[in-house]
C-alpha atoms as a PDB file:
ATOM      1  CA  UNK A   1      11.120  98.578  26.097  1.00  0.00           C
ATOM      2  CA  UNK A   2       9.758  97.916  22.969  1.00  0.00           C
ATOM      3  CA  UNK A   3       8.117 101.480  20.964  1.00  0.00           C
ATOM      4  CA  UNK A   4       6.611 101.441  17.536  1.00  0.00           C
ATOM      5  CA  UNK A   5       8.349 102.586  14.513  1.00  0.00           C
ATOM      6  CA  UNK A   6       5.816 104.333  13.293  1.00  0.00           C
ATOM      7  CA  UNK A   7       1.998 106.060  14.379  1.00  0.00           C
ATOM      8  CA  UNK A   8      -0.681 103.330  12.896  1.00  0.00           C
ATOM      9  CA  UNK A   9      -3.391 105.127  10.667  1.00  0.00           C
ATOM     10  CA  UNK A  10      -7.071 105.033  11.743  1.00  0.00           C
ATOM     11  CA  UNK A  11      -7.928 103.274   8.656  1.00  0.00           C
ATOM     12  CA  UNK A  12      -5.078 100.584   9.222  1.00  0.00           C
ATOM     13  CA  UNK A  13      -6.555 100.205  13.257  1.00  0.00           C
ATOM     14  CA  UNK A  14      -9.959  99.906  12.242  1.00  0.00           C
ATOM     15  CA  UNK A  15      -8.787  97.151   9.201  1.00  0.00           C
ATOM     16  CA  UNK A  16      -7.121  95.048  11.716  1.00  0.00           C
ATOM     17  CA  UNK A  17     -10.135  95.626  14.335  1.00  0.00           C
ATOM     18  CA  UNK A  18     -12.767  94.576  11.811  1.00  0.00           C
ATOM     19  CA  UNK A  19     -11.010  91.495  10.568  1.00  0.00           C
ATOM     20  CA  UNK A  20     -12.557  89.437  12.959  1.00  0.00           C
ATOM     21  CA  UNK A  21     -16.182  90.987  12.232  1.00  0.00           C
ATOM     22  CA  UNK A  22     -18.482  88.020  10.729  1.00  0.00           C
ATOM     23  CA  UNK A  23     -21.606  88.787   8.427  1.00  0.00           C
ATOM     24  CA  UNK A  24     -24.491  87.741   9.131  1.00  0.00           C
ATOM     25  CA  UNK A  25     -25.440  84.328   7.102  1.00  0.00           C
ATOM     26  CA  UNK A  26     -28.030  85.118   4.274  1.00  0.00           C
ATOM     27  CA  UNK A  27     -31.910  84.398   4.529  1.00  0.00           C
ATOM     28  CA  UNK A  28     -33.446  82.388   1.612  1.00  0.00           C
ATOM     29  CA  UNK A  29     -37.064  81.114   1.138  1.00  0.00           C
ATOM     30  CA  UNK A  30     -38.307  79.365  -1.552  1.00  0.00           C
ATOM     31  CA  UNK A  31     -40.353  80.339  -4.575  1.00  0.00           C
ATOM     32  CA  UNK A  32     -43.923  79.371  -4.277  1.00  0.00           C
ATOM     33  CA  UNK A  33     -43.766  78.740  -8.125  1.00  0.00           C
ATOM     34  CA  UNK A  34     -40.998  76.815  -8.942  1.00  0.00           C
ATOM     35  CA  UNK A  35     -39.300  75.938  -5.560  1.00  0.00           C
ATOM     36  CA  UNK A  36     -35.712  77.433  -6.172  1.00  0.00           C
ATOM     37  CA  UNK A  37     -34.013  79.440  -3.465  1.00  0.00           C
ATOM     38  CA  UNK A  38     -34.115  83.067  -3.599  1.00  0.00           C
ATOM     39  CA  UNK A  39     -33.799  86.008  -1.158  1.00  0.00           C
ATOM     40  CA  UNK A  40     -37.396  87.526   0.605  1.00  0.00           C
ATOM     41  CA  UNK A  41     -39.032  90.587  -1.286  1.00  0.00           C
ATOM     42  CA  UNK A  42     -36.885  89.968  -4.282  1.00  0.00           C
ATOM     43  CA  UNK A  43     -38.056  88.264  -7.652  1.00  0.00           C
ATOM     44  CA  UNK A  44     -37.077  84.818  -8.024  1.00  0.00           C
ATOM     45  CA  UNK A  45     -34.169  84.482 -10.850  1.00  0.00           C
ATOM     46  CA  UNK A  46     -35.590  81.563 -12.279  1.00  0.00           C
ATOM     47  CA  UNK A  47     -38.984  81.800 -12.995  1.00  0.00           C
ATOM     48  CA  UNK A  48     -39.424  85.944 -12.407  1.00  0.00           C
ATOM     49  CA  UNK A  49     -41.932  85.915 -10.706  1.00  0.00           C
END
């Protein structure tokens, strides 16, 4: 029967465990002045406004 070598850390568990976790995807909108992407409630990076 096969035993581990040694105890796996909580941090190393929770590494492996949230390797598989997937963000979420990024929500742009476009600048009513110049038309460029850029993220909601944030000034565009472009124009500044």
């Amino acid at each position: 029967m096969q035993v581990p070598k040694r105890k796996t850390s909580k941090s190393q568990v929770r590494i492996k465990r949230n390797s598989h976790y997937k963000r979420p995807a990024i929500n742009t909108v476009k600048c009513k002045a110049c038309g460029s992407a850029k993220l909601p409630h944030h000034v565009c990076p472009k124009c500044k406004r």
